[in-house]
PDB file of N, CA and C in Angstrom:
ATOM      1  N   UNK A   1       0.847  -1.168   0.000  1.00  0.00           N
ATOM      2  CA  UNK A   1       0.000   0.000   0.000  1.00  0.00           C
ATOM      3  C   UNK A   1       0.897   1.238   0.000  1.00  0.00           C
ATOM      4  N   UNK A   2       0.659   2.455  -0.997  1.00  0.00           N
ATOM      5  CA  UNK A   2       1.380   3.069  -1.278  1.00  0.00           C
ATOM      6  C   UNK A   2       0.833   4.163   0.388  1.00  0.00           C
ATOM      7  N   UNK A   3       1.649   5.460   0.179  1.00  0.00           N
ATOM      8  CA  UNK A   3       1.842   6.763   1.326  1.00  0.00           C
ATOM      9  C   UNK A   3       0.742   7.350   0.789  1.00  0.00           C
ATOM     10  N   UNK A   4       0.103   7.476  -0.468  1.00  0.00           N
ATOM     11  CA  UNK A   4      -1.262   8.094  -1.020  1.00  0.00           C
ATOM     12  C   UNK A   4      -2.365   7.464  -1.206  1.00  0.00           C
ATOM     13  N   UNK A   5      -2.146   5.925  -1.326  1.00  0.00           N
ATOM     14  CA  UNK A   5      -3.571   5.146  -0.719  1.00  0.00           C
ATOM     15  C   UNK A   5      -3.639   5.213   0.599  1.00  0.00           C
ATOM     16  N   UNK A   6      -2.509   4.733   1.680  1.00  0.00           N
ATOM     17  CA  UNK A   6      -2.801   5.026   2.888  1.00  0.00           C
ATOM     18  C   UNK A   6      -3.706   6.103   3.349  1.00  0.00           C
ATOM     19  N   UNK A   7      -2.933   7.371   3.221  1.00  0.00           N
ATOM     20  CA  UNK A   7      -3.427   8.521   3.312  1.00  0.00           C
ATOM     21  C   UNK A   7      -5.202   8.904   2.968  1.00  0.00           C
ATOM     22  N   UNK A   8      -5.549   8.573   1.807  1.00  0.00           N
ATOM     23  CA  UNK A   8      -7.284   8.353   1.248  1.00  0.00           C
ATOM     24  C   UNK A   8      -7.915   7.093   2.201  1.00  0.00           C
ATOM     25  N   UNK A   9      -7.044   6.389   2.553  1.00  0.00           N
ATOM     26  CA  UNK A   9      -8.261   5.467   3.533  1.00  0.00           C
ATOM     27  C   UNK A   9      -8.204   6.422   4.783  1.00  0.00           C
ATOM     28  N   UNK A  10      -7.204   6.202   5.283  1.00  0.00           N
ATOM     29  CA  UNK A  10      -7.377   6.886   6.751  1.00  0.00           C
ATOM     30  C   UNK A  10      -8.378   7.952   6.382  1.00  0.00           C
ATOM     31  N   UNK A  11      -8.551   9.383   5.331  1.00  0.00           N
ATOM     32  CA  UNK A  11      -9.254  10.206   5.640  1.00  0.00           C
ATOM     33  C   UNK A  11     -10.811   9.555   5.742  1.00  0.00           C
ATOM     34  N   UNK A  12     -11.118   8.134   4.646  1.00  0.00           N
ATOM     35  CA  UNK A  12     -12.226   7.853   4.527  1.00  0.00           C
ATOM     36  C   UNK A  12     -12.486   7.078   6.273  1.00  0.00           C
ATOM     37  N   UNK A  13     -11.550   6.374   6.826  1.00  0.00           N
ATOM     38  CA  UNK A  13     -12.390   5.778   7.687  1.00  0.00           C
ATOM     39  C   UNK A  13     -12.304   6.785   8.878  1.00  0.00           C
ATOM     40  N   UNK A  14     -11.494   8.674   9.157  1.00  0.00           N
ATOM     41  CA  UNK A  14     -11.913   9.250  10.067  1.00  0.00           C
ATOM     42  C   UNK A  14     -12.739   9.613   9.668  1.00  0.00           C
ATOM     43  N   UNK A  15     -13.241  10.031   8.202  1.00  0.00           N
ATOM     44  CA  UNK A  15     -15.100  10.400   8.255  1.00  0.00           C
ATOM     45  C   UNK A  15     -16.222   9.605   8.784  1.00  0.00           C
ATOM     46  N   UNK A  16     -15.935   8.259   8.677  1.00  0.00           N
ATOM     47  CA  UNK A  16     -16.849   7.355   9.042  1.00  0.00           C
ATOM     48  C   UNK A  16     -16.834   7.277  10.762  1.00  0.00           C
ATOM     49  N   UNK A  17     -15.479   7.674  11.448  1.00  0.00           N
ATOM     50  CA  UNK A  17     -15.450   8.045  12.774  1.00  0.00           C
ATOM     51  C   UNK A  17     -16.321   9.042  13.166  1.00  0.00           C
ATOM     52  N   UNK A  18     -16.167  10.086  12.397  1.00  0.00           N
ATOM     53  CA  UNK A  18     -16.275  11.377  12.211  1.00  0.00           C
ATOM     54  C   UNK A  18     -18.312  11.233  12.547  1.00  0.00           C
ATOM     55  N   UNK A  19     -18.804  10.634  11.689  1.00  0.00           N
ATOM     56  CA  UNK A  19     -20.531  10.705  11.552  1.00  0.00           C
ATOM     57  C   UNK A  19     -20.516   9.512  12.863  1.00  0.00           C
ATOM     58  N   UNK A  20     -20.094   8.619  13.757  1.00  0.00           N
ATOM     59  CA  UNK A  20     -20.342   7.855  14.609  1.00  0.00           C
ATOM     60  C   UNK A  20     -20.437   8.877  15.585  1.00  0.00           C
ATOM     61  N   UNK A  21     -19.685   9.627  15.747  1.00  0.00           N
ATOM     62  CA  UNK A  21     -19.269  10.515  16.412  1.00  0.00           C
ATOM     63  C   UNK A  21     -20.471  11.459  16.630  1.00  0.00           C
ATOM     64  N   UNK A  22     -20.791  11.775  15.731  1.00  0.00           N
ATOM     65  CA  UNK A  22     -22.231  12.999  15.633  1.00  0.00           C
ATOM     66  C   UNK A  22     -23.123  12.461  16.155  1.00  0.00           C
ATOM     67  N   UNK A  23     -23.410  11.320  15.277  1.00  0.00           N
ATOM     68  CA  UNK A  23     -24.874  10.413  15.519  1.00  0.00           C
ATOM     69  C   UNK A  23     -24.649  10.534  17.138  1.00  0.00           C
ATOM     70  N   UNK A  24     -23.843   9.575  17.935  1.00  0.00           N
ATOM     71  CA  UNK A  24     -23.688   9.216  19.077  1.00  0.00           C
ATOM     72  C   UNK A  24     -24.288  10.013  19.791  1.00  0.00           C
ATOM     73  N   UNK A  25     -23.587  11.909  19.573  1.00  0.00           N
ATOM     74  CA  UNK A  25     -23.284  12.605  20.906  1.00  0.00           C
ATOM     75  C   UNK A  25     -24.747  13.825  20.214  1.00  0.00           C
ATOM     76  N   UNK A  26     -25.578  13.316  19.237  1.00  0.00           N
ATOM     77  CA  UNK A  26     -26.880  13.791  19.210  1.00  0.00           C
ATOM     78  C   UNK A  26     -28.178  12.793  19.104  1.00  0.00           C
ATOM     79  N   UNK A  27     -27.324  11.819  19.157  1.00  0.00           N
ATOM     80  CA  UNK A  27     -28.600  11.225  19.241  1.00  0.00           C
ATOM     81  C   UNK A  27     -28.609   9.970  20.333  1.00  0.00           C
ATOM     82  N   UNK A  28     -27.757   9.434  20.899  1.00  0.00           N
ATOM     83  CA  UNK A  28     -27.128   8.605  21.755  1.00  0.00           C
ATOM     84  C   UNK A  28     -26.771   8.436  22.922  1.00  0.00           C
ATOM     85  N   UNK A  29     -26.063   9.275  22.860  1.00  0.00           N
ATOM     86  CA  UNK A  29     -26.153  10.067  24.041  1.00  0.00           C
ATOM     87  C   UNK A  29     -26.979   9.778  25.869  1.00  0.00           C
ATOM     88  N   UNK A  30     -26.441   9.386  26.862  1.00  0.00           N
ATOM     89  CA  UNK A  30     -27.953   8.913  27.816  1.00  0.00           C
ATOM     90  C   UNK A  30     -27.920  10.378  28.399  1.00  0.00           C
ATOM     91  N   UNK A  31     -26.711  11.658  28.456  1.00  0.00           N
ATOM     92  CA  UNK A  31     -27.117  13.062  29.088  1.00  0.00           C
ATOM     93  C   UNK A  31     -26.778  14.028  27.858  1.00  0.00           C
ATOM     94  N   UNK A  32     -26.931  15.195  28.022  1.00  0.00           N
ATOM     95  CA  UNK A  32     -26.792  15.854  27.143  1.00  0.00           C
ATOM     96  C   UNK A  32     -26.254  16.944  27.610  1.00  0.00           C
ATOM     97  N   UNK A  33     -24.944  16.908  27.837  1.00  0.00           N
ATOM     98  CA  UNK A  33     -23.886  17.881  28.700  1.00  0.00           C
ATOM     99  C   UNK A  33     -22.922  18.894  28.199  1.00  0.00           C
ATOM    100  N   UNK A  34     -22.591  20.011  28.230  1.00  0.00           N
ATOM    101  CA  UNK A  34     -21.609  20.458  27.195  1.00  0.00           C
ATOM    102  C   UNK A  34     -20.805  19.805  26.584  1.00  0.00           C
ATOM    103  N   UNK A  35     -20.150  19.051  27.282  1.00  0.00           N
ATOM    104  CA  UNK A  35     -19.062  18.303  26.810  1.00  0.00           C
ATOM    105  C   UNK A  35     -19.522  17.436  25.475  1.00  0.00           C
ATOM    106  N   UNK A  36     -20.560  16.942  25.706  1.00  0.00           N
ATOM    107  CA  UNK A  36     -21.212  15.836  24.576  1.00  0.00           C
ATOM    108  C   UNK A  36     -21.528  16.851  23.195  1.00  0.00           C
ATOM    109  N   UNK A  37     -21.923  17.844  23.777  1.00  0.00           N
ATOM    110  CA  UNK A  37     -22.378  18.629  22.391  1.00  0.00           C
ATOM    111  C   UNK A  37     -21.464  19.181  22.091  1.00  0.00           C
ATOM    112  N   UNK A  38     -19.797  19.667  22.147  1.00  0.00           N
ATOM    113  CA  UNK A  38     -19.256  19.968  21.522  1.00  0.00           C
ATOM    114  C   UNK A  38     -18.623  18.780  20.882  1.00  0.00           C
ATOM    115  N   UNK A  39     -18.642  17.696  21.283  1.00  0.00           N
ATOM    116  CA  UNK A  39     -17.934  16.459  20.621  1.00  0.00           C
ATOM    117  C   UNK A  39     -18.712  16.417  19.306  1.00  0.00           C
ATOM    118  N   UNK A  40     -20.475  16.563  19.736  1.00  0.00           N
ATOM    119  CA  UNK A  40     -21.348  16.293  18.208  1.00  0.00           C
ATOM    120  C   UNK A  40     -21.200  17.808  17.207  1.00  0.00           C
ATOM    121  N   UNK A  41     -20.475  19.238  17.600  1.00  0.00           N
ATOM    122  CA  UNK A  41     -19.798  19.753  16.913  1.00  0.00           C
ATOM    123  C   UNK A  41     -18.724  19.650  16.278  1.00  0.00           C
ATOM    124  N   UNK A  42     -17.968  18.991  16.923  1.00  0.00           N
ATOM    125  CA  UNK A  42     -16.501  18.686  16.491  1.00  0.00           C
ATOM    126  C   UNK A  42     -16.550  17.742  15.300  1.00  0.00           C
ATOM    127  N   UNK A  43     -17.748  16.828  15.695  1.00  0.00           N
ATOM    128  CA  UNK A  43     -18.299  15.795  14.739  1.00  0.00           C
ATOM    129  C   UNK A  43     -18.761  16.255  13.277  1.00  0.00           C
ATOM    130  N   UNK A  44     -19.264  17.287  13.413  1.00  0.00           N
ATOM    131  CA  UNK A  44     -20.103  18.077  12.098  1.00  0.00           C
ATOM    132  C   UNK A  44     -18.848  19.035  11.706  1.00  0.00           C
ATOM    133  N   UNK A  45     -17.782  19.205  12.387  1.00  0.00           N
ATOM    134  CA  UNK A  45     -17.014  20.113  11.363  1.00  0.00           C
ATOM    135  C   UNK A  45     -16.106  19.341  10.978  1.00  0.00           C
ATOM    136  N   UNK A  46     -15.884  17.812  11.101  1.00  0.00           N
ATOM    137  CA  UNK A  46     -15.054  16.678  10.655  1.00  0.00           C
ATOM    138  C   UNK A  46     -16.005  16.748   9.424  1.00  0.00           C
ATOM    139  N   UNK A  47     -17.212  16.337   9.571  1.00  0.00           N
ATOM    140  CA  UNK A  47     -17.686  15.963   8.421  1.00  0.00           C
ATOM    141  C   UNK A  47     -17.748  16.461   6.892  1.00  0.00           C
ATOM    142  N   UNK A  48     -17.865  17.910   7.529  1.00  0.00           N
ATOM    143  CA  UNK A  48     -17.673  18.965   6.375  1.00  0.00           C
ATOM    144  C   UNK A  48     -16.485  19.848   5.895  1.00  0.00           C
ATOM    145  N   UNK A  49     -15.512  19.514   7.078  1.00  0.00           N
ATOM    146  CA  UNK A  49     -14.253  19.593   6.134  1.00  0.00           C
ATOM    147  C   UNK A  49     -13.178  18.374   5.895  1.00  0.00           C
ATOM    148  N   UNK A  50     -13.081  17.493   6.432  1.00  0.00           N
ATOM    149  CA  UNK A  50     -12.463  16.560   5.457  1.00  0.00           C
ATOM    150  C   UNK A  50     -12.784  15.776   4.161  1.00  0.00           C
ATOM    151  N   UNK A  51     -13.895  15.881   3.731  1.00  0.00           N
ATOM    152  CA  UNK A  51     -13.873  15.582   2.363  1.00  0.00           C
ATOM    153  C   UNK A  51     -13.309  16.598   1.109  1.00  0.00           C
ATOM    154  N   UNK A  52     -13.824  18.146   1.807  1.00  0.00           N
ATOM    155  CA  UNK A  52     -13.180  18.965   1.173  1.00  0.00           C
ATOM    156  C   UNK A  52     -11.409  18.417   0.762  1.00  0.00           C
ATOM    157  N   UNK A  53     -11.073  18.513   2.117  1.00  0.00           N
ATOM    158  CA  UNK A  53      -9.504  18.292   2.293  1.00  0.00           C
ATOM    159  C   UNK A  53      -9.072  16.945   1.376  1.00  0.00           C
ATOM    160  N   UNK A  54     -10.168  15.875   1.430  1.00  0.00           N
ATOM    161  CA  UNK A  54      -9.952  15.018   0.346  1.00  0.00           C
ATOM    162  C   UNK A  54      -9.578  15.099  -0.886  1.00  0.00           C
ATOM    163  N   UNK A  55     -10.806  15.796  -1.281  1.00  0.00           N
ATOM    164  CA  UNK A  55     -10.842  15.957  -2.628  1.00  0.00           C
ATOM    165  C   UNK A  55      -9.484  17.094  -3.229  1.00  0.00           C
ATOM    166  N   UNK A  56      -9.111  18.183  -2.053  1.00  0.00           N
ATOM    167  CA  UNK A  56      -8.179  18.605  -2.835  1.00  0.00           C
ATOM    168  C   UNK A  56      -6.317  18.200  -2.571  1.00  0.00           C
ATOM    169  N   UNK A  57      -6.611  16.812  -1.893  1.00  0.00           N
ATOM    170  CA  UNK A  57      -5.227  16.152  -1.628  1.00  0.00           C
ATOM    171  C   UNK A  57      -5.449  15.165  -2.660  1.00  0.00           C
ATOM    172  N   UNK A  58      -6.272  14.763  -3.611  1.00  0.00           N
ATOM    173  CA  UNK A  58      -6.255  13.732  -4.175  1.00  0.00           C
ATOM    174  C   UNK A  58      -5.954  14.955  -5.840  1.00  0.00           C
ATOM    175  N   UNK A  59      -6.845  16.023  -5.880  1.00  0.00           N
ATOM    176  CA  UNK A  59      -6.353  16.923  -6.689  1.00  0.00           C
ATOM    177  C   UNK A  59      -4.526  17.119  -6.723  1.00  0.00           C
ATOM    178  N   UNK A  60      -3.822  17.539  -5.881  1.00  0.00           N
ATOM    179  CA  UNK A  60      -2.824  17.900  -5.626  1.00  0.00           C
ATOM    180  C   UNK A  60      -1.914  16.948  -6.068  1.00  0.00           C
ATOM    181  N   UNK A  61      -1.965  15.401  -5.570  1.00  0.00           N
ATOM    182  CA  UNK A  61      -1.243  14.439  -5.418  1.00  0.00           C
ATOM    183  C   UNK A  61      -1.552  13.343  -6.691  1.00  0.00           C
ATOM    184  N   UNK A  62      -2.608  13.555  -7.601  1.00  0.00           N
ATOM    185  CA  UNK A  62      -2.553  12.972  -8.670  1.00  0.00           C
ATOM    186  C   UNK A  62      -1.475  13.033 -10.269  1.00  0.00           C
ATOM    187  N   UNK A  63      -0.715  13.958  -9.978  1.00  0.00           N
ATOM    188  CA  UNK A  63      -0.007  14.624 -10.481  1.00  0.00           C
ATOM    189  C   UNK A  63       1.500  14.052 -10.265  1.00  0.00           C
ATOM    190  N   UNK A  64       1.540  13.411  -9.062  1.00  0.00           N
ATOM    191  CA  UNK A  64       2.888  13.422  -8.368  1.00  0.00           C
ATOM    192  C   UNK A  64       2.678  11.737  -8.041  1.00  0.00           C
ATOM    193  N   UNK A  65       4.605  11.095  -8.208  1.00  0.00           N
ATOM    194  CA  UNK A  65       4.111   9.787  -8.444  1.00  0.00           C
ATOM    195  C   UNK A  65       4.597   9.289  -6.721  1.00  0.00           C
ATOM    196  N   UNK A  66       3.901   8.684  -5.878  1.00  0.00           N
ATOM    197  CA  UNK A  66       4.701   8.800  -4.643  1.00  0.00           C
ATOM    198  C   UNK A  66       4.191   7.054  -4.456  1.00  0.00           C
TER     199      UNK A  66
END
């Protein structure tokens, strides 16, 4: 496994962390404490910026033979 497939899984399976993460600490949850709701924030800004970050490391690095 190359340093640029590595790299595209890991981002795919912290997104999939990333939405366990949300779901959990909004919907899962048995209290609903600050702490929990910034985790299900932290969760929603994983979600919506690492694919970005995906898509433009796979832009970047398609180019380049590693």
């Amino acid at each position: 496994m190359t340093l640029k497939n590595f790299h595209i899984a890991f981002l795919v399976i912290c997104t999939v962390l990333f939405t366990f993460l949300t779901v959990w600490a909004f919907v899962y949850a048995p209290d609903r404490t600050p702490v929990v709701t910034t985790l299900g924030v932290s969760g929603i800004a994983g979600l919506l910026l690492l694919p970005f970050y995906g898509i433009y490391f796979v832009r970047k690095i398609r180019n380049q033979h590693l």
